[in-house]
PDB file of N, CA and C in Angstrom:
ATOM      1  N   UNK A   1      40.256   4.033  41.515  1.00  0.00           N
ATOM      2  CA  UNK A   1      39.879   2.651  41.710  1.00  0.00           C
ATOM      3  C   UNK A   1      38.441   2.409  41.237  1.00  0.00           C
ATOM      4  N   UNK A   2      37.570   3.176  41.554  1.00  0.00           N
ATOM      5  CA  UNK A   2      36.167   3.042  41.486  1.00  0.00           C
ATOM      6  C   UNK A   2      36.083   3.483  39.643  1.00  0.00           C
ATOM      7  N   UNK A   3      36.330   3.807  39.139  1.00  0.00           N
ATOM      8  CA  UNK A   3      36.480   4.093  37.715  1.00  0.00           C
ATOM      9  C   UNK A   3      36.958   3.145  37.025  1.00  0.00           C
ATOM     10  N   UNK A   4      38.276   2.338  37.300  1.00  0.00           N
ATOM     11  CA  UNK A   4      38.601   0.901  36.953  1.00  0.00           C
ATOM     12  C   UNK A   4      37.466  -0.323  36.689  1.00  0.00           C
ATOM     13  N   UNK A   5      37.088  -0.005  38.164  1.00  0.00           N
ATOM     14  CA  UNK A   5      35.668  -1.267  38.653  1.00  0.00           C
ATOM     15  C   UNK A   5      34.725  -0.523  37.190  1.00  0.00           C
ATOM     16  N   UNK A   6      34.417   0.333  37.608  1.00  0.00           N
ATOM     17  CA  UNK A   6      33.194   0.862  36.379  1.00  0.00           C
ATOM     18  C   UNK A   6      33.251   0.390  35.359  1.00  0.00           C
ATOM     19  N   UNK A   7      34.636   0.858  34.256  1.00  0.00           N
ATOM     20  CA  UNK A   7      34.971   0.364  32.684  1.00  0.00           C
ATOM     21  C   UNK A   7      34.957  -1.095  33.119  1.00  0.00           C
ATOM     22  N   UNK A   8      35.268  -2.008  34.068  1.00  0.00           N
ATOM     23  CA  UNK A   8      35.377  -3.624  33.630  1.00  0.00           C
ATOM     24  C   UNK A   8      34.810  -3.886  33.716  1.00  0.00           C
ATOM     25  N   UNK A   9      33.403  -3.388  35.080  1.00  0.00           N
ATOM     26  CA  UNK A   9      32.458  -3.944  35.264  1.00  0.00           C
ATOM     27  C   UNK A   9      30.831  -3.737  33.360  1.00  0.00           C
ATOM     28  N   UNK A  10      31.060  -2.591  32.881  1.00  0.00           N
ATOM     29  CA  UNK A  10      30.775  -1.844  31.480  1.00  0.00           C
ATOM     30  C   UNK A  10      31.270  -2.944  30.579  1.00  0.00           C
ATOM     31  N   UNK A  11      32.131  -3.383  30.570  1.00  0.00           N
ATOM     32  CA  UNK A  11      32.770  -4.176  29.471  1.00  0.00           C
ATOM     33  C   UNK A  11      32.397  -5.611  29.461  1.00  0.00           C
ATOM     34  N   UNK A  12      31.949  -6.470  30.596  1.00  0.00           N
ATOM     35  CA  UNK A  12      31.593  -7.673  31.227  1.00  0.00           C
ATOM     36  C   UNK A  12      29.845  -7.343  30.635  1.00  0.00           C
ATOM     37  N   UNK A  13      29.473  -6.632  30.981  1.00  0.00           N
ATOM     38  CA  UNK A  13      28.019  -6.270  30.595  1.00  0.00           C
ATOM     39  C   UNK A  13      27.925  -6.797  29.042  1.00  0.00           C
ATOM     40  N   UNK A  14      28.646  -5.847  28.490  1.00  0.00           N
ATOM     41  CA  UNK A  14      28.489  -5.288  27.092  1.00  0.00           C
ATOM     42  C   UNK A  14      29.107  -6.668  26.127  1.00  0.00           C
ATOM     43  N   UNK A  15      29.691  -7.452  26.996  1.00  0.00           N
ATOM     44  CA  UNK A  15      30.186  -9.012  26.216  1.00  0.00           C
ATOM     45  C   UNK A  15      29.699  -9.939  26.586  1.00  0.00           C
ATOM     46  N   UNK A  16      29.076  -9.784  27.434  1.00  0.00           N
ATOM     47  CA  UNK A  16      27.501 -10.839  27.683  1.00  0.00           C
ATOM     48  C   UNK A  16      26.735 -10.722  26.886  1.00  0.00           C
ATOM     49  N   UNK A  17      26.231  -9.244  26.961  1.00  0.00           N
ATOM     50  CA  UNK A  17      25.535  -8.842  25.505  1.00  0.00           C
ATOM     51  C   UNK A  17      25.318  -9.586  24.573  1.00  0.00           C
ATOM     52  N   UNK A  18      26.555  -9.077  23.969  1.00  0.00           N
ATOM     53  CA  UNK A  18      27.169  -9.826  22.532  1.00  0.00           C
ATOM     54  C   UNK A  18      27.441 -11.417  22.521  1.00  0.00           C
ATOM     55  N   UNK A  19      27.646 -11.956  23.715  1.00  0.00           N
ATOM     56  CA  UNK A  19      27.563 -13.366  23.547  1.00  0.00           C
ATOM     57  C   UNK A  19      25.961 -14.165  23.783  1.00  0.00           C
ATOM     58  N   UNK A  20      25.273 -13.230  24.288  1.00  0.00           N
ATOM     59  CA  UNK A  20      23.708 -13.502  24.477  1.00  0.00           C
ATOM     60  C   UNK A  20      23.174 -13.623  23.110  1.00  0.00           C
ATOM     61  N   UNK A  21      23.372 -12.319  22.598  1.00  0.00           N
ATOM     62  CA  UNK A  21      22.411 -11.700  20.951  1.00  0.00           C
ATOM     63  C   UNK A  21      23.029 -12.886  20.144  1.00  0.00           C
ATOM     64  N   UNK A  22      24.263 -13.157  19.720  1.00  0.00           N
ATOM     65  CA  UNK A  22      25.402 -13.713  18.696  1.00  0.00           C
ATOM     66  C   UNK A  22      24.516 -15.984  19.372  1.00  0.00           C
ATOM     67  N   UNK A  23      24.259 -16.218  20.354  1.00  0.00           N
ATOM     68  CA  UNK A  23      24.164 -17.322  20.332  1.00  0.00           C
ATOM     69  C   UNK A  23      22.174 -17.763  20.121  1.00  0.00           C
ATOM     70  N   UNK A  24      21.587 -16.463  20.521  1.00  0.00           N
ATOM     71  CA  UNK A  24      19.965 -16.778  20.214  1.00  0.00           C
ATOM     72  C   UNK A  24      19.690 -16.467  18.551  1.00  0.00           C
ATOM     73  N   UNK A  25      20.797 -16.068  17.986  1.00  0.00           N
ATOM     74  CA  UNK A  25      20.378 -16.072  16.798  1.00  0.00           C
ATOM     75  C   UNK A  25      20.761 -17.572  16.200  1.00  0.00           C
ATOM     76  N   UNK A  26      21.268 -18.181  15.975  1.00  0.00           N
ATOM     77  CA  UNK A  26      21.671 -19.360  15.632  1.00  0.00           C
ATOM     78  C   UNK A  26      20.751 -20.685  16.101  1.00  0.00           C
ATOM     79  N   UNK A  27      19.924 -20.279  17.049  1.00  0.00           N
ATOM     80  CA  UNK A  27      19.233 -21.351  18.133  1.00  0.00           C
ATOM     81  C   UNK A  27      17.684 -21.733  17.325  1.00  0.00           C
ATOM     82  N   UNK A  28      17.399 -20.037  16.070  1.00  0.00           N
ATOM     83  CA  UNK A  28      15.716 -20.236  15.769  1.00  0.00           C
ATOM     84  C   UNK A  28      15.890 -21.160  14.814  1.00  0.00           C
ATOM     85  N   UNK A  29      14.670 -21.542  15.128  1.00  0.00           N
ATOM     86  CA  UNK A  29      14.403 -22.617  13.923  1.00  0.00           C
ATOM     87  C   UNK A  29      13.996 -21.919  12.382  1.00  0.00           C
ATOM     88  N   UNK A  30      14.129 -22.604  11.815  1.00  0.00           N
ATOM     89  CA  UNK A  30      14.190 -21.737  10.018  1.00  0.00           C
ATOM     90  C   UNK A  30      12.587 -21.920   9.686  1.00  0.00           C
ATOM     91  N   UNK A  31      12.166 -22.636  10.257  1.00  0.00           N
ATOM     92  CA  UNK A  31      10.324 -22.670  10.344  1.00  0.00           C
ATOM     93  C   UNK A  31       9.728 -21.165  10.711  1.00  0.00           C
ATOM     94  N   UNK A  32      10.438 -20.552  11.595  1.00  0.00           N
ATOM     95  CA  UNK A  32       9.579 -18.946  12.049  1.00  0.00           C
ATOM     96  C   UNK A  32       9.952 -18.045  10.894  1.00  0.00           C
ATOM     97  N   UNK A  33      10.911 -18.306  10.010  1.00  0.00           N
ATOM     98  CA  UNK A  33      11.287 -17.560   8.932  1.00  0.00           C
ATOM     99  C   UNK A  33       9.973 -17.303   8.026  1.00  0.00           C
ATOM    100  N   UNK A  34       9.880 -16.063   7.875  1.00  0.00           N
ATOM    101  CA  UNK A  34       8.936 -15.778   6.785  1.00  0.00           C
ATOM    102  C   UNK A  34       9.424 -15.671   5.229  1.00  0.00           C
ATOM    103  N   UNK A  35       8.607 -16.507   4.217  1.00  0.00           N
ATOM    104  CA  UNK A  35       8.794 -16.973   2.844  1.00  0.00           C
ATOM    105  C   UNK A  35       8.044 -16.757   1.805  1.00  0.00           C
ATOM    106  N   UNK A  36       8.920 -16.642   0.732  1.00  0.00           N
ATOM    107  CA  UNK A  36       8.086 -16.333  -0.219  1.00  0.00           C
ATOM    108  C   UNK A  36       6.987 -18.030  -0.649  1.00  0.00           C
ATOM    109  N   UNK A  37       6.281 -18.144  -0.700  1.00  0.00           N
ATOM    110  CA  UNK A  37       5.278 -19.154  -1.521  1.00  0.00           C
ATOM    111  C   UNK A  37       5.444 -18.911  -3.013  1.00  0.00           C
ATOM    112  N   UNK A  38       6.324 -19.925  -3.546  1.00  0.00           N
ATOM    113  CA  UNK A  38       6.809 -20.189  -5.042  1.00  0.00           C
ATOM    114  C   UNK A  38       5.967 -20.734  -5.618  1.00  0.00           C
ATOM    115  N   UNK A  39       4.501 -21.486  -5.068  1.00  0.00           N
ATOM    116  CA  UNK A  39       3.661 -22.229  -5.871  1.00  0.00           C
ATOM    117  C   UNK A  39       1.994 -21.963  -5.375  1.00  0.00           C
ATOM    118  N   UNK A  40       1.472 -20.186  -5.717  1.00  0.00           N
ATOM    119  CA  UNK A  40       0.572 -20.208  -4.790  1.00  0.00           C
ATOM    120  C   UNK A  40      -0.557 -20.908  -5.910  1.00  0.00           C
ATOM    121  N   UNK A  41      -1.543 -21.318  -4.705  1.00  0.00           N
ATOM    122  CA  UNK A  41      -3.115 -21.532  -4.857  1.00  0.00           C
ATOM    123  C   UNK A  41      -3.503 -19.964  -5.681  1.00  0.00           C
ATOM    124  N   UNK A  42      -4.172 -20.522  -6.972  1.00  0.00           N
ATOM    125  CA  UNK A  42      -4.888 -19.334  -7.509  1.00  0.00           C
ATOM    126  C   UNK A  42      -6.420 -20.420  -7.862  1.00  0.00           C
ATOM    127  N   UNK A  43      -7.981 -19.739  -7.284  1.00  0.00           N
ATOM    128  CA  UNK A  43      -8.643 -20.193  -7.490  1.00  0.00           C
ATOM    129  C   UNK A  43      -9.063 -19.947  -9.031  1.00  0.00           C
ATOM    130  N   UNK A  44      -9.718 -21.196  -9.985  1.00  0.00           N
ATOM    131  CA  UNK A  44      -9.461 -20.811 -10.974  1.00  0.00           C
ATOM    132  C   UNK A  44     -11.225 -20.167 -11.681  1.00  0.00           C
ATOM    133  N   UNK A  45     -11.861 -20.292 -10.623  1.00  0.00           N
ATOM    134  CA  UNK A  45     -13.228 -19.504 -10.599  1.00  0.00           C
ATOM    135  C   UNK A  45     -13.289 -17.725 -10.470  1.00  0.00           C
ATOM    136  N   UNK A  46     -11.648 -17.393  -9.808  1.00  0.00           N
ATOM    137  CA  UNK A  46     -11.660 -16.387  -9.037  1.00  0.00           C
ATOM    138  C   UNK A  46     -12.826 -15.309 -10.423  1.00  0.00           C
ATOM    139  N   UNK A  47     -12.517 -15.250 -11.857  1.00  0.00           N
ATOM    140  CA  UNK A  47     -13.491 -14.167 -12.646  1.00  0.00           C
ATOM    141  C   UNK A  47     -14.798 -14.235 -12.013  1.00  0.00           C
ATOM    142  N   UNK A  48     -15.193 -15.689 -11.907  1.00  0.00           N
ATOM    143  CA  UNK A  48     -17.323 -15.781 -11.459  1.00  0.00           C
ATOM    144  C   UNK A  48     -17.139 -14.661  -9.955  1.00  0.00           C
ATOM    145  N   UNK A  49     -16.336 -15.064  -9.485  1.00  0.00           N
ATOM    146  CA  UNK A  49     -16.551 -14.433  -7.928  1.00  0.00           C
ATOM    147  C   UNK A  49     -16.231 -12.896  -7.788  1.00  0.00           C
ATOM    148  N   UNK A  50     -15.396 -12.332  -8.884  1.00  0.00           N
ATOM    149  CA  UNK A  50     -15.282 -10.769  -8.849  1.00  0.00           C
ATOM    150  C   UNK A  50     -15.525  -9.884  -9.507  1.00  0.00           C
ATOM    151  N   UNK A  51     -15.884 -10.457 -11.025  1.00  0.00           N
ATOM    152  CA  UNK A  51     -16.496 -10.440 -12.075  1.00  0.00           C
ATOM    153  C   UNK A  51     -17.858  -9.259 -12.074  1.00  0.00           C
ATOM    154  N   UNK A  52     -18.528 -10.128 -11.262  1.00  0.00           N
ATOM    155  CA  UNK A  52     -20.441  -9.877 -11.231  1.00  0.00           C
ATOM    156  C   UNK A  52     -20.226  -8.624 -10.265  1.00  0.00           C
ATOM    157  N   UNK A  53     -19.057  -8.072  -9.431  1.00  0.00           N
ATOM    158  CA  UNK A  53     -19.094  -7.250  -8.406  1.00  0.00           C
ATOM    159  C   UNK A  53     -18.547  -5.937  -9.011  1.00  0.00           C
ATOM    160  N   UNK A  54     -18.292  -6.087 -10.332  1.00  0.00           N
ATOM    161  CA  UNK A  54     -17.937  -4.588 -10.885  1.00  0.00           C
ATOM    162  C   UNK A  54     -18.997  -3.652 -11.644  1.00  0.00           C
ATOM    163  N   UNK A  55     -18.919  -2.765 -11.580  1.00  0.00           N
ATOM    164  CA  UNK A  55     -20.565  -2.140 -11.991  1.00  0.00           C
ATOM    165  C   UNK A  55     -20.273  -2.227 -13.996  1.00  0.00           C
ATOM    166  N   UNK A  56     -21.256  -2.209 -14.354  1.00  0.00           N
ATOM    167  CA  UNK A  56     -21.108  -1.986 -16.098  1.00  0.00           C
ATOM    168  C   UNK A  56     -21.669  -0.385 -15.824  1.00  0.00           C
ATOM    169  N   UNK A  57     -20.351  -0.139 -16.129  1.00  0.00           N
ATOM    170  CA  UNK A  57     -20.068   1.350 -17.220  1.00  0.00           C
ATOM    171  C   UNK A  57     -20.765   1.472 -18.510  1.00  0.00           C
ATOM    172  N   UNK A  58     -20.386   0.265 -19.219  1.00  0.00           N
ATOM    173  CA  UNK A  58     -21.492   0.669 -20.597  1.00  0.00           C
ATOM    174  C   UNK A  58     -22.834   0.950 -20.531  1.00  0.00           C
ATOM    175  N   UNK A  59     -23.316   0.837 -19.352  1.00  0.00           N
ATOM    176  CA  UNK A  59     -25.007   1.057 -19.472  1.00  0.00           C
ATOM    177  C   UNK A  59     -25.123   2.292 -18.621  1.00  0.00           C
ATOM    178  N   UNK A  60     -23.925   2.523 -17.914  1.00  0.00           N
ATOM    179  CA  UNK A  60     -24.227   3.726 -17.562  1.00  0.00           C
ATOM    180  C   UNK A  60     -23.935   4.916 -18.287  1.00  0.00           C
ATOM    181  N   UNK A  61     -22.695   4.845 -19.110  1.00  0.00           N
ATOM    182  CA  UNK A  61     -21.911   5.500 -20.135  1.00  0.00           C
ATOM    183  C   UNK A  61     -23.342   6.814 -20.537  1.00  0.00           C
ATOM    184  N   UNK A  62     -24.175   6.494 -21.463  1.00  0.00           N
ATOM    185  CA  UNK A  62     -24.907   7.703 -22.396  1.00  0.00           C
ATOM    186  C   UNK A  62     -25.670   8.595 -21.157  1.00  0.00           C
ATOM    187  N   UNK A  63     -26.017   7.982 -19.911  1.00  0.00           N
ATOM    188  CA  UNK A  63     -26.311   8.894 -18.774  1.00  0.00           C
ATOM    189  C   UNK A  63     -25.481  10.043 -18.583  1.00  0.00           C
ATOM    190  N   UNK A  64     -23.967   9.501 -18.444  1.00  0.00           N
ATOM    191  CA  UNK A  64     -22.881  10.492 -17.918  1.00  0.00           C
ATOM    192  C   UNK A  64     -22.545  11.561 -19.240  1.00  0.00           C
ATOM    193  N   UNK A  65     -22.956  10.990 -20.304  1.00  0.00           N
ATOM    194  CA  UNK A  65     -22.849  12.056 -21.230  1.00  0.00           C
ATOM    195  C   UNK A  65     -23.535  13.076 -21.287  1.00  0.00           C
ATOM    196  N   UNK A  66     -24.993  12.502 -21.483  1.00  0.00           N
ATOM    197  CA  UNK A  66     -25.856  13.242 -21.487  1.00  0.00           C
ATOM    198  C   UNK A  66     -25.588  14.513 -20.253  1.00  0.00           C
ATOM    199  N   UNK A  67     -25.559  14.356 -18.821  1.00  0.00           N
ATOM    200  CA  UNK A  67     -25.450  14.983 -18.089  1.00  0.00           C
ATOM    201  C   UNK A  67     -24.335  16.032 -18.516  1.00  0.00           C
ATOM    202  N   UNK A  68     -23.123  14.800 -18.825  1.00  0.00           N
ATOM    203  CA  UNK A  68     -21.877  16.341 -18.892  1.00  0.00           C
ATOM    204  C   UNK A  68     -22.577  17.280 -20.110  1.00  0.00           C
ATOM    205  N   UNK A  69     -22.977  16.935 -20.997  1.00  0.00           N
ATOM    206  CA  UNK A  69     -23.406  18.091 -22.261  1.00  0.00           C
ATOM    207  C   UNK A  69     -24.432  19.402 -21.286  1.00  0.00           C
ATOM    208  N   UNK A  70     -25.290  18.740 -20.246  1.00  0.00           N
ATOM    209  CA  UNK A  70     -26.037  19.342 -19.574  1.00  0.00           C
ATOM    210  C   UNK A  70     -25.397  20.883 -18.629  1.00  0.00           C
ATOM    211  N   UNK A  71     -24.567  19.942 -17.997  1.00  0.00           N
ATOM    212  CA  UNK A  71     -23.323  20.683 -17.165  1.00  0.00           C
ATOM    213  C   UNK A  71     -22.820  21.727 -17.720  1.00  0.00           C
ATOM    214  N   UNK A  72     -22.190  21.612 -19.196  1.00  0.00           N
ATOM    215  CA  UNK A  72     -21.064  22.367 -20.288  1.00  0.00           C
ATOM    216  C   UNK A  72     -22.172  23.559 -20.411  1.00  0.00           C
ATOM    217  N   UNK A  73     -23.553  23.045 -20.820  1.00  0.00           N
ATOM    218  CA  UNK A  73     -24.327  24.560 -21.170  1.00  0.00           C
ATOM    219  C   UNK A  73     -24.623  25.323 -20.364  1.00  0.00           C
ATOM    220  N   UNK A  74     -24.802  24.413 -18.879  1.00  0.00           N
ATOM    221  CA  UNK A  74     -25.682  25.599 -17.710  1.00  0.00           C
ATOM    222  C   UNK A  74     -24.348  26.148 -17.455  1.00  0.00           C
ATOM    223  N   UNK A  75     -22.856  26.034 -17.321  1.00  0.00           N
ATOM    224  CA  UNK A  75     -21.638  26.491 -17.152  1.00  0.00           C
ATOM    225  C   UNK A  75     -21.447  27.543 -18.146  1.00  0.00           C
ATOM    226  N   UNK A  76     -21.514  27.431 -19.223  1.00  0.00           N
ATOM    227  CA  UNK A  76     -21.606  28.445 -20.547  1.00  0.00           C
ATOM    228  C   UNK A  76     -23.001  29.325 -20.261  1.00  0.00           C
ATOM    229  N   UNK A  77     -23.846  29.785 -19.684  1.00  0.00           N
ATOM    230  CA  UNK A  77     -24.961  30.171 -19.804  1.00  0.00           C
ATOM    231  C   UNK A  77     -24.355  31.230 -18.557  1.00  0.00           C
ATOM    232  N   UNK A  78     -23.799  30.354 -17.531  1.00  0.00           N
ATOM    233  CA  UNK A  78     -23.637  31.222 -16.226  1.00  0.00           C
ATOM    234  C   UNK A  78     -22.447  32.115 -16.423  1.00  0.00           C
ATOM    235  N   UNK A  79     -21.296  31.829 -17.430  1.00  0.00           N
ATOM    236  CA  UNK A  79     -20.089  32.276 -16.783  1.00  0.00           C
ATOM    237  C   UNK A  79     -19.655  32.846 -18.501  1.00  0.00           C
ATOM    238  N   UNK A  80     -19.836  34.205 -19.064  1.00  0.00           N
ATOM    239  CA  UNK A  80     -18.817  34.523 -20.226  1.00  0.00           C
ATOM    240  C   UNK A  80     -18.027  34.276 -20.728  1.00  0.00           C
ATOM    241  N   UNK A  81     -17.070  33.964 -19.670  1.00  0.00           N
ATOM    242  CA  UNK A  81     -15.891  33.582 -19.835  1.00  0.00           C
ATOM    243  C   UNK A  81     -15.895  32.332 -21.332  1.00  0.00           C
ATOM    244  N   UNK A  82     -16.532  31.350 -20.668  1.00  0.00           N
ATOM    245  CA  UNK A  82     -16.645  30.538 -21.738  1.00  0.00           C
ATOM    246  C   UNK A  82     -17.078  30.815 -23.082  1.00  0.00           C
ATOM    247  N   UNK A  83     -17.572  31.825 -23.675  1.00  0.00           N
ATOM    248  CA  UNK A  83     -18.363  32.181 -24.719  1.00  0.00           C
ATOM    249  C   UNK A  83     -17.056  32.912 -25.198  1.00  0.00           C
ATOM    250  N   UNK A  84     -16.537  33.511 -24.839  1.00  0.00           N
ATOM    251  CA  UNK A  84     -15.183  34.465 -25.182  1.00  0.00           C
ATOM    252  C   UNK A  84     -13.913  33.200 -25.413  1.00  0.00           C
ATOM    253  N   UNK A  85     -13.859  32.249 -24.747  1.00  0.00           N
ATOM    254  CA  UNK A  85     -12.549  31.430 -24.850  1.00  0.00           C
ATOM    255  C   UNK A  85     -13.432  30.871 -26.374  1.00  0.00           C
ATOM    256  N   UNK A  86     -14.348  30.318 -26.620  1.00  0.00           N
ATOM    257  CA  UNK A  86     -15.456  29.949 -27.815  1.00  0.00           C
ATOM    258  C   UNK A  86     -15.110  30.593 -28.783  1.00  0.00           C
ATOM    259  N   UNK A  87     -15.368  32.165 -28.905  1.00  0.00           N
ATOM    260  CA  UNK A  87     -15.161  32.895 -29.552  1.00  0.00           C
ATOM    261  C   UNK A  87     -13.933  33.583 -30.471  1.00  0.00           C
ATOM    262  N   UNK A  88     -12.781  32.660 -29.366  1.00  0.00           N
ATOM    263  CA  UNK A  88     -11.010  32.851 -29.875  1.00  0.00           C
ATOM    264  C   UNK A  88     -11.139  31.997 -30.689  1.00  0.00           C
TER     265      UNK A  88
END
């Protein structure tokens, strides 16, 4: 008897459930829906404003050379190895 009560009382639960979930979906409004924006705002200044915030490489450029040529010799000076791969 008490096993009867259990499964109907399990089954009454479990179709409330489903009639709870199945009727709050239908109820939201299509406003909380999140969307794509088909027509965004692009400011048309945006280059002045991000433009000036990137560093110039070209003026730094003959520094970083200079250095790597610097690097390559004290590396070749310290380590054989390199003078022998040179030497193949």
């Amino acid at each position: 008897m008490s096993m009867i009560f259990l499964i109907v009382c399990s089954a009454a639960v479990l179709f409330s459930t489903l009639v709870h979930c199945m009727s709050s979906g239908s109820n939201r409004p299509s406003s909380n829906r999140r969307g794509l924006n088909r027509d965004p705002k692009i400011d048309p200044d945006i280059q002045k404003q991000y433009v000036p915030l990137l560093p110039n490489w070209d003026s730094q450029l003959p520094e970083v050379l200079e250095e790597s040529m610097k690097v390559q010799s004290k590396v070749r000076a310290e380590d054989g190895r390199e003078s022998v791969i040179d030497n193949i």
